[in-house]
Protein backbone atom coordinates (compact mmCIF):
# COMPACT_ATOMS: atom_id res chain seq x y z
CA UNK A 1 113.41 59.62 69.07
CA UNK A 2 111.80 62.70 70.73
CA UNK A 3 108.66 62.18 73.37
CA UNK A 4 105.99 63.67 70.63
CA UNK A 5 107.49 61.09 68.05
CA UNK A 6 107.34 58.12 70.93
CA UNK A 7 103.43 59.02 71.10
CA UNK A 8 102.98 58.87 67.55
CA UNK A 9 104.15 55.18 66.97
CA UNK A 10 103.52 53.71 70.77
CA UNK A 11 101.78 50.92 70.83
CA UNK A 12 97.52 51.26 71.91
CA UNK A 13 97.59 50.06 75.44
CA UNK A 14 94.29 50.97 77.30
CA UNK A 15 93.36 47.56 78.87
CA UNK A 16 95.92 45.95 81.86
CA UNK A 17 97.96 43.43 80.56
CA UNK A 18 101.26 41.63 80.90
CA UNK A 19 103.40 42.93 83.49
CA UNK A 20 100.18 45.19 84.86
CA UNK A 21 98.57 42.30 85.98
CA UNK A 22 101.01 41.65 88.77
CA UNK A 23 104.38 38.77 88.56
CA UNK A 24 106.05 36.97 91.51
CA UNK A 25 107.21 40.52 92.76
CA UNK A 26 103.96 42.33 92.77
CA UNK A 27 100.37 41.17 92.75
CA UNK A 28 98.31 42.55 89.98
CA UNK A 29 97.56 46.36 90.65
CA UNK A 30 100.38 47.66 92.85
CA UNK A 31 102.72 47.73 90.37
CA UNK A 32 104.81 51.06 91.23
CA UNK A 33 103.58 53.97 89.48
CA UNK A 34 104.31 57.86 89.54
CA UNK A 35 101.94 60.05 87.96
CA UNK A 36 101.37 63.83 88.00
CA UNK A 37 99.25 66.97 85.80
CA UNK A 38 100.92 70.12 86.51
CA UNK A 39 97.65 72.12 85.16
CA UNK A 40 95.29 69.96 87.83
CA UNK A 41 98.08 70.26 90.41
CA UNK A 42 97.14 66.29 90.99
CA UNK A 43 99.18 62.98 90.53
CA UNK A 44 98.52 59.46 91.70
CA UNK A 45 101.29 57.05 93.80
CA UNK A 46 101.93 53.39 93.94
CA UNK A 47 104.45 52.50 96.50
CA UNK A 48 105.54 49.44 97.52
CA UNK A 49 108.14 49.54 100.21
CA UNK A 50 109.55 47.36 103.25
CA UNK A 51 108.34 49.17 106.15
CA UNK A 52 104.91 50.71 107.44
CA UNK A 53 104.71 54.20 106.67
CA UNK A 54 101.85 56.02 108.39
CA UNK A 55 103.12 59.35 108.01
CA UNK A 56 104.10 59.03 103.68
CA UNK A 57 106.66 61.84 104.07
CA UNK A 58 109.69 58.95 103.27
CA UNK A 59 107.08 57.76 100.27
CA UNK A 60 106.28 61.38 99.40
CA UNK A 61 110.07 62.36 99.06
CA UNK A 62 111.28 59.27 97.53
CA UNK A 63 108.80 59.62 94.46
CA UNK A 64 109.96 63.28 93.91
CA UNK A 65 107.16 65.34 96.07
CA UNK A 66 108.34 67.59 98.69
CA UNK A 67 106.50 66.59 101.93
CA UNK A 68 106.34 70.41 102.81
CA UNK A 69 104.48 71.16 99.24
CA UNK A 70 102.57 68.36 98.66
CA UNK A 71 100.02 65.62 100.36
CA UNK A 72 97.89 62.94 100.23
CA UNK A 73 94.42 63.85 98.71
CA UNK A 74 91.52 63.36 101.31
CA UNK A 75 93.50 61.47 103.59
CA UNK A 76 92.37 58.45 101.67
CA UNK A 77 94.31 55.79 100.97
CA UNK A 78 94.50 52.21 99.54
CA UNK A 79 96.72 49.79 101.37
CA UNK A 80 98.19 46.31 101.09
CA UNK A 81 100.62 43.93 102.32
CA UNK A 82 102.01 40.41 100.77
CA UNK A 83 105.01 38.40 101.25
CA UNK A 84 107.49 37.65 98.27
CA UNK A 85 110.66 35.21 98.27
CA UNK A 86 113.91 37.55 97.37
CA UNK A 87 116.90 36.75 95.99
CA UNK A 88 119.28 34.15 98.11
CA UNK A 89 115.52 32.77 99.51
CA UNK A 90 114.98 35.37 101.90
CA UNK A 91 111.31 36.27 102.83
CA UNK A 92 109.99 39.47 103.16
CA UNK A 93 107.23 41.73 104.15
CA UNK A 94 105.89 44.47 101.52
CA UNK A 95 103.51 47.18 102.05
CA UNK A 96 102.49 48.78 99.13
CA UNK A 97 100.25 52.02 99.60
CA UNK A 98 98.46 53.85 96.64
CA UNK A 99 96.95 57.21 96.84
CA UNK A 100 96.33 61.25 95.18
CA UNK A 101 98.59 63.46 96.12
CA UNK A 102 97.89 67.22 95.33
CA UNK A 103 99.67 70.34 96.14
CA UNK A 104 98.92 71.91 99.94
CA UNK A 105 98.38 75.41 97.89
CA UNK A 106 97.99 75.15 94.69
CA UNK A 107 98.06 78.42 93.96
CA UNK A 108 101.61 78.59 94.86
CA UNK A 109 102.91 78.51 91.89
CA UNK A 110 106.38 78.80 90.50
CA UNK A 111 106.91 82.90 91.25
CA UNK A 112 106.18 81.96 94.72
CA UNK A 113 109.78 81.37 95.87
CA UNK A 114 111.00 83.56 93.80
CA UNK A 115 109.06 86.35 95.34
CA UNK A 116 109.93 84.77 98.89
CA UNK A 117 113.79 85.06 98.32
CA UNK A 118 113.21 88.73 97.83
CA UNK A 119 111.25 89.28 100.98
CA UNK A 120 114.15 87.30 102.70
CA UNK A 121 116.76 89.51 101.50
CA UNK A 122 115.17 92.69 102.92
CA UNK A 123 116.35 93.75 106.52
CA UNK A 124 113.73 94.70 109.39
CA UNK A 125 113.19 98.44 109.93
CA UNK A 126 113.67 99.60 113.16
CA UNK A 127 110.86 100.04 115.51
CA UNK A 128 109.55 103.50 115.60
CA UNK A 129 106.21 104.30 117.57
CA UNK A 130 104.30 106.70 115.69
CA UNK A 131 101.58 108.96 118.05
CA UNK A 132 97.60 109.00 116.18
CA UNK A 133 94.49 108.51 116.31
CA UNK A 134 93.45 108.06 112.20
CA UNK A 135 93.57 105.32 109.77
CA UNK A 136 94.48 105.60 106.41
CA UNK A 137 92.56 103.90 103.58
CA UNK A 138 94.42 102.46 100.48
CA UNK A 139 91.52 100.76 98.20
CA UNK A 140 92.57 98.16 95.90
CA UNK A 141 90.23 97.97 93.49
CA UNK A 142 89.26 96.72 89.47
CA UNK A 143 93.18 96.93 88.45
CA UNK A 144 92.07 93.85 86.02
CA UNK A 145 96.31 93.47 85.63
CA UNK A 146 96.79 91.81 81.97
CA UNK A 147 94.63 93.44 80.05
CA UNK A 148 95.29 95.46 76.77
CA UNK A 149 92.70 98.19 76.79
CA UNK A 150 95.24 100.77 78.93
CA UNK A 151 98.01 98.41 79.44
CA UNK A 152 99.71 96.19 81.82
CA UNK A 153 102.43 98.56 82.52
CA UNK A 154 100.21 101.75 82.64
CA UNK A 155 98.76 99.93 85.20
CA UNK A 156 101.10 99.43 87.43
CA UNK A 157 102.88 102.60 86.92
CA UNK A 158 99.68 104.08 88.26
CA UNK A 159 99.32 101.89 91.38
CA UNK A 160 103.54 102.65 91.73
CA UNK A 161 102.31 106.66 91.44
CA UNK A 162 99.46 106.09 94.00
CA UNK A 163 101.68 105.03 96.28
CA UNK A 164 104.15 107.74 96.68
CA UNK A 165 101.24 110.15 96.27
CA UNK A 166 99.88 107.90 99.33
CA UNK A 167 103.18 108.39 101.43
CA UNK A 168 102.72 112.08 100.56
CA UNK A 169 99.26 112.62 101.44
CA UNK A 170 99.99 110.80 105.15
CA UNK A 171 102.99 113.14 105.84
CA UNK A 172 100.61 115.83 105.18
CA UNK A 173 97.36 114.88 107.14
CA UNK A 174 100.39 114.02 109.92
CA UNK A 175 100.86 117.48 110.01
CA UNK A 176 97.32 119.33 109.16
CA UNK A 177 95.66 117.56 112.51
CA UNK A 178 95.11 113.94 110.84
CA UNK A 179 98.06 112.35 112.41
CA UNK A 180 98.00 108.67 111.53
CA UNK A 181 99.01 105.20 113.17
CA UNK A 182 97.19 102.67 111.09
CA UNK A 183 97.20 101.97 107.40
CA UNK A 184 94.44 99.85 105.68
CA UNK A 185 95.17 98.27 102.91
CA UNK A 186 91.94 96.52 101.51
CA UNK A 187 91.27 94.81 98.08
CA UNK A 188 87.66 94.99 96.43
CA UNK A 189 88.11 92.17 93.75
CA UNK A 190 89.06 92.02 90.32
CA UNK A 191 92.89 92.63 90.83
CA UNK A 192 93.38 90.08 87.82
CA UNK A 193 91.81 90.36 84.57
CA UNK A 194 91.29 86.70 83.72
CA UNK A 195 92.08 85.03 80.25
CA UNK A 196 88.41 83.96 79.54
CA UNK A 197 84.69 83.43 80.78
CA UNK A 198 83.64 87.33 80.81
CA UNK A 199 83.20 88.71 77.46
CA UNK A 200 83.89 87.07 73.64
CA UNK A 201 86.70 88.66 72.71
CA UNK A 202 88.61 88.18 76.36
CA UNK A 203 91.47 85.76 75.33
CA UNK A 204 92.31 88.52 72.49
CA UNK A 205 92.84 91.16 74.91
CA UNK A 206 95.02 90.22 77.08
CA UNK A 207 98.86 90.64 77.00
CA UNK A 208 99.75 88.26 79.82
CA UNK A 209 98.82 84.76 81.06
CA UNK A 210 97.28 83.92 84.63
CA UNK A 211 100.12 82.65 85.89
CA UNK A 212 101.81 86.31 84.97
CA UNK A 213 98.81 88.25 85.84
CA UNK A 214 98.38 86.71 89.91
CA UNK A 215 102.21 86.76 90.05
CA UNK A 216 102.32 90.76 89.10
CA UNK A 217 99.35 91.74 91.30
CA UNK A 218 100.98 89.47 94.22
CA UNK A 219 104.34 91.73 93.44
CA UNK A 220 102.76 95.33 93.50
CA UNK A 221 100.60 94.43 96.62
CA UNK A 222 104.00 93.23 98.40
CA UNK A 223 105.32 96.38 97.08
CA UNK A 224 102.03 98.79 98.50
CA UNK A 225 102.62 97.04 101.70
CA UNK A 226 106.35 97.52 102.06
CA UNK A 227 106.20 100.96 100.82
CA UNK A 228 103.64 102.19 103.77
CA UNK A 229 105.90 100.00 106.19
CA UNK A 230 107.56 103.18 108.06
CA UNK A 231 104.41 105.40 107.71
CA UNK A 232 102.24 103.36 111.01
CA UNK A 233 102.16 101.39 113.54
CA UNK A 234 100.07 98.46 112.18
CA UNK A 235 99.36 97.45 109.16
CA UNK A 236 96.64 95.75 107.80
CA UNK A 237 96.13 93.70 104.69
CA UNK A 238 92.56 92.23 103.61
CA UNK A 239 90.65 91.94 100.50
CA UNK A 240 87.71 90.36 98.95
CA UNK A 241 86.33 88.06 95.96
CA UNK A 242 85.75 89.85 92.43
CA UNK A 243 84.22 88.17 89.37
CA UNK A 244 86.91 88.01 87.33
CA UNK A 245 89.14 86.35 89.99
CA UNK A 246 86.81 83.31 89.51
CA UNK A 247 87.99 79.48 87.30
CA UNK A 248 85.32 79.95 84.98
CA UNK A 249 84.61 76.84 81.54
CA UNK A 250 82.60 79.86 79.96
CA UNK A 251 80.61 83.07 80.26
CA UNK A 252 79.20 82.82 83.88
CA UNK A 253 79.95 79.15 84.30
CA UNK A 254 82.18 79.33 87.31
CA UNK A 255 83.82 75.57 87.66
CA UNK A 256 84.85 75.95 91.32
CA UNK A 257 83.55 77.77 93.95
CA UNK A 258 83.10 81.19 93.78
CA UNK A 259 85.17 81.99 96.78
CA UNK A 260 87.78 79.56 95.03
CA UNK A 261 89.04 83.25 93.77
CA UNK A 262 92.41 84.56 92.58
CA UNK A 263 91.73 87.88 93.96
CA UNK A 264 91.60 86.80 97.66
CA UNK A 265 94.38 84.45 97.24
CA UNK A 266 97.14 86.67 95.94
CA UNK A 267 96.66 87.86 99.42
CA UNK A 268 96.47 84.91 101.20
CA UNK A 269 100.08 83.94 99.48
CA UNK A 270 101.72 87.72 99.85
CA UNK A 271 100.23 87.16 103.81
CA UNK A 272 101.91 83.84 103.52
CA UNK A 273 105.40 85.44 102.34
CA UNK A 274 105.28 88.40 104.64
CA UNK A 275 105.11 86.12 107.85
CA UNK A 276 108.05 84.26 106.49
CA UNK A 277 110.45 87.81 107.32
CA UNK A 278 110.97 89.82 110.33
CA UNK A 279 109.90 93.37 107.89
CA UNK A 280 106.82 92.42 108.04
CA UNK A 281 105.75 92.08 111.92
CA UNK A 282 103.68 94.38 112.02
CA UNK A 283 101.41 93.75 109.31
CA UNK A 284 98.56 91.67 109.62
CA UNK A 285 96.49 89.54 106.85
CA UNK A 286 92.74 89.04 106.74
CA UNK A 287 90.73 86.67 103.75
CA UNK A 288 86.91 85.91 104.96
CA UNK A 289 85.54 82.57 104.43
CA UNK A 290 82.66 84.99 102.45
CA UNK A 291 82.44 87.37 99.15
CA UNK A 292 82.04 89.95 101.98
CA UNK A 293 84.35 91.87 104.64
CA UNK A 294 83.26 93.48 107.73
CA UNK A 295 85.89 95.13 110.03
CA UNK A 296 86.25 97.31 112.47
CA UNK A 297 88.25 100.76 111.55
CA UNK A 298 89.18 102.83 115.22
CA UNK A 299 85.48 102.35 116.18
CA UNK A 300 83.57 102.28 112.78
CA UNK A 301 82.42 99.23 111.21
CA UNK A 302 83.56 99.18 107.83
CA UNK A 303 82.19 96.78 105.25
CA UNK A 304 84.07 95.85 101.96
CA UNK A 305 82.31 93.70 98.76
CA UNK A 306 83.05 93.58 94.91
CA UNK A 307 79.64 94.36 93.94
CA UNK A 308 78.86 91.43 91.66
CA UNK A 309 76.52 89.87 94.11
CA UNK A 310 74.04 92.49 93.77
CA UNK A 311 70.97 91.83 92.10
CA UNK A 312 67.82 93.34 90.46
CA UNK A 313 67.55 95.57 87.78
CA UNK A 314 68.55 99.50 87.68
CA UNK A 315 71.93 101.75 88.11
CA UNK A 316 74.46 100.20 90.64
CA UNK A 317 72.92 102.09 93.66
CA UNK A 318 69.99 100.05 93.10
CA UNK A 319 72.00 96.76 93.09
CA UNK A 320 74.03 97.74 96.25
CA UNK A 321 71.39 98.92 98.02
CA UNK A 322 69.35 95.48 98.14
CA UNK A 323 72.36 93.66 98.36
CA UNK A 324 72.90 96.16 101.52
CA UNK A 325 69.25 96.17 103.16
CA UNK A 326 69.02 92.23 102.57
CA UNK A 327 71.97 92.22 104.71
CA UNK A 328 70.64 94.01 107.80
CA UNK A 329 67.81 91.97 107.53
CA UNK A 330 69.30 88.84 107.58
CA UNK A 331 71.39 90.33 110.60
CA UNK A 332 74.68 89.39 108.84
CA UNK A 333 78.19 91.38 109.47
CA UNK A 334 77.67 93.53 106.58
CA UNK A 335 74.40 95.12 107.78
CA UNK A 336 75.76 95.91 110.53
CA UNK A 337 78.52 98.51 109.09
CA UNK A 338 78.36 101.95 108.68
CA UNK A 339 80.28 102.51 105.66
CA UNK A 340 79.82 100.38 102.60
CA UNK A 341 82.51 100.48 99.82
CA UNK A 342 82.50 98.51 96.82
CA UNK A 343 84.18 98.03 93.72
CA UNK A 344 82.64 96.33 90.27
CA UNK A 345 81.43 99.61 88.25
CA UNK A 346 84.63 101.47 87.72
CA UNK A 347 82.80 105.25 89.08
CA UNK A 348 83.31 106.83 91.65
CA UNK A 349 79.83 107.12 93.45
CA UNK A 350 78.78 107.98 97.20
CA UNK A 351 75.40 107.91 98.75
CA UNK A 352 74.63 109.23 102.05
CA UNK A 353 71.55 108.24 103.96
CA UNK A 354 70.61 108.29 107.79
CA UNK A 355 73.94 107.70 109.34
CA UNK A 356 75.35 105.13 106.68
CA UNK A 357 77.88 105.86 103.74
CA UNK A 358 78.52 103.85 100.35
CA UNK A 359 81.38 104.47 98.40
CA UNK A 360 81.72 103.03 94.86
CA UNK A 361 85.38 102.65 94.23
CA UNK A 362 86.71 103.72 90.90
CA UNK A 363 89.19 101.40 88.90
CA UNK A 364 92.38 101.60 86.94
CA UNK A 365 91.13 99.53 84.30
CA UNK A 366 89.68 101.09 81.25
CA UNK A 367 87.36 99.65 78.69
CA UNK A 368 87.02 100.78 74.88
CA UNK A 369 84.06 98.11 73.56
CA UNK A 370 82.06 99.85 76.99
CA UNK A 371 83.13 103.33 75.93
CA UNK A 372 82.20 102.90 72.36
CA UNK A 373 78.81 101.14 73.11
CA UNK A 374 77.73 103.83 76.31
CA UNK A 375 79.90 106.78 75.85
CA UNK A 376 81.14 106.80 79.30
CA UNK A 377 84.53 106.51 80.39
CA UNK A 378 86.18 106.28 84.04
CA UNK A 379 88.57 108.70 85.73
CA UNK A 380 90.97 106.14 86.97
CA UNK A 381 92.78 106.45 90.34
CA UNK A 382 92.91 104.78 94.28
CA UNK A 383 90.26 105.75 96.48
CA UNK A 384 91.55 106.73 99.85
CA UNK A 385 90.51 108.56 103.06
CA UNK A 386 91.07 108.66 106.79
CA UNK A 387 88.71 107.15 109.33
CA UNK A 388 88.37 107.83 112.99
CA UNK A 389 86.55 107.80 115.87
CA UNK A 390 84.16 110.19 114.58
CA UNK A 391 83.64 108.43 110.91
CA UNK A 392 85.35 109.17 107.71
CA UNK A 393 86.81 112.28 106.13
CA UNK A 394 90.20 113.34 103.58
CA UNK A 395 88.35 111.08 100.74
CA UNK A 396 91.24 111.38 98.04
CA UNK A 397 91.72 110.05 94.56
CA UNK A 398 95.26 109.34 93.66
């Protein structure tokens, strides 16, 4: 009898009865019990063992959960203790324990290892000081992987063509005066395209799941990175929260936090594969605790946001520059900077104005329903420039 059948004709048992209510083994409610969702990433133990265990690793383990993958929820748990007559009369202690246990990352899902294994098999590069004084600037932005408008693989055969265009452009501006020893490597949200919560159609127009679609961006970001490996002396890797890296039940109804965002933790996990191989010293990971990044770039403060937290009517400008103003004013990192980039509206744009630079990202996504209803299309490509000392310059699109 298959499983589906066994549901079919089981019995209705939604009330605790029989053996639930406890026998001369166990008292009613500690029964052992195993149970686990793979979509919540949650379960629920009852153990009942012979010894104290403070720690639950040896409980953890013995019920199938890998102490170094999984814990107990909240730190809360319910315990007891009885004593019960065994067989040849002996009497003994039992502790039985009940709590959640959840994955530590959730997000680490089942191409996580896989992807590991790789980064394992690659050998360190030898050390090679390179002499500058620029950073280069490799913008993630709007890739919105999955989605069938220009194609999954279009996609990432045009972050793959960035890239060597990228390793190009440095070995030029390392010979034209721009000599660089730093690489940036930031993401402006919306790396993922989401199956559904932006637009009615959504779940028709994708081509691959979300499982597929963080697993692919994780891959070509791991790639990016270990491409620009032998082109600098540090590396950095950072990024921050789109809209359509949110859990969302429907249109705008976001069922977790907003921060709780796909695009900011495919980097957290590629940081968290990287520092598991030697290739990778010399890169270093950054996710904010915010939907905003500030950092400093040789001297500049550079600030980095999607763009869906601007408000107000009017064209984009309008919404990033209130987003940008309330910022000074509430003295908050991002006021502070004096270059603004952002992602969200798929144009390039820049605005100059008293010492301060915004630069709208454009995307590699395309859309037909907002081409058909406006008339406006995007010239996709990867926005990227040097910055020094003296600000920004060498603004490329490739």
């Amino acid at each position: 009898m298959t499983d589906e059948l066994k549901k079919l004709v089981a019995n209705k048992q939604e009330i605790p009865h029989n053996e639930d209510l406890g026998n001369n083994y166990y008292p009613s409610g500690w029964k052992p019990n195993v149970e686990y969702n793979s979509k919540t990433k949650v379960g629920e133990v009852t153990a009942v063992v012979r010894k104290k265990d403070t720690t639950f690793d040896n409980i953890l383990e013995s019920n199938g959960f890998d102490p170094n993958e999984f814990e107990v929820a909240q730190d809360t748990v319910r315990y007891s203790t009885w004593q019960t007559q065994l067989k040849g009369g002996e009497v003994a202690d039992l502790y039985a324990y009940k709590f959640q246990v959840r994955k530590i990352n959730p997000h680490h899902d089942a191409y996580y290892k896989e992807l590991l294994k790789e980064i394992k098999n690659k050998k360190p590069l030898k050390d090679k000081k390179i002499k500058g004084s620029n950073a280069f600037l490799y913008l993630m932005a709007d890739w919105q992987i999955g989605k069938k408008d220009f194609g999954t693989l279009n996609t990432v055969n045009l972050i793959k063509e960035s890239v060597e265009k990228s390793k190009e452009r440095i070995k030029n501006l390392n010979k034209t005066g721009y000599p660089i020893d730093e690489i940036y490597i930031v993401g402006l949200g919306d790396l993922i395209e989401n199956c559904f919560g932006f637009f009615p159609q959504q779940p028709f127009n994708i081509e691959i799941n979300k499982s597929e679609q963080s697993h692919l961006t994780r891959r070509m970001i791991l790639e990016i990175v270990d491409n620009f490996l032998p082109y600098a002396n540090k590396i950095y890797l950072a990024g921050v929260p789109g809209n359509h890296g949110e859990n969302r039940s429907g249109k705008g109804d976001v069922v977790t936090s907003r921060l709780d965002n796909e695009d900011t933790n495919c980097i957290q996990i590629v940081g968290e594969i990287m520092a598991e191989s030697e290739r990778f010293k010399k890169v270093k990971t950054t996710v904010p605790d915010s939907h905003h990044l500030a950092l400093d770039i040789k001297g500049i403060r550079c600030g980095f946001t999607h763009g869906h937290m601007g408000t107000g009517a009017g064209d984009p400008w309008g919404k990033i520059e209130r987003l940008w103003k309330g910022q000074m004013f509430g003295w908050k990192p991002l006021g502070n900077c004096e270059i603004l980039y952002s992602g969200h509206y798929h144009h390039l744009r820049t605005v100059q104005q008293a010492g301060r630079t915004w630069f709208q990202a454009p995307s590699l996504d395309a859309s037909h329903e907002f081409e058909e209803r406006t008339g406006y299309g995007t010239n996709r490509g990867v926005l990227t420039m040097t910055i020094n000392k003296n600000g920004w310059d060498n603004l490329k699109i490739l």
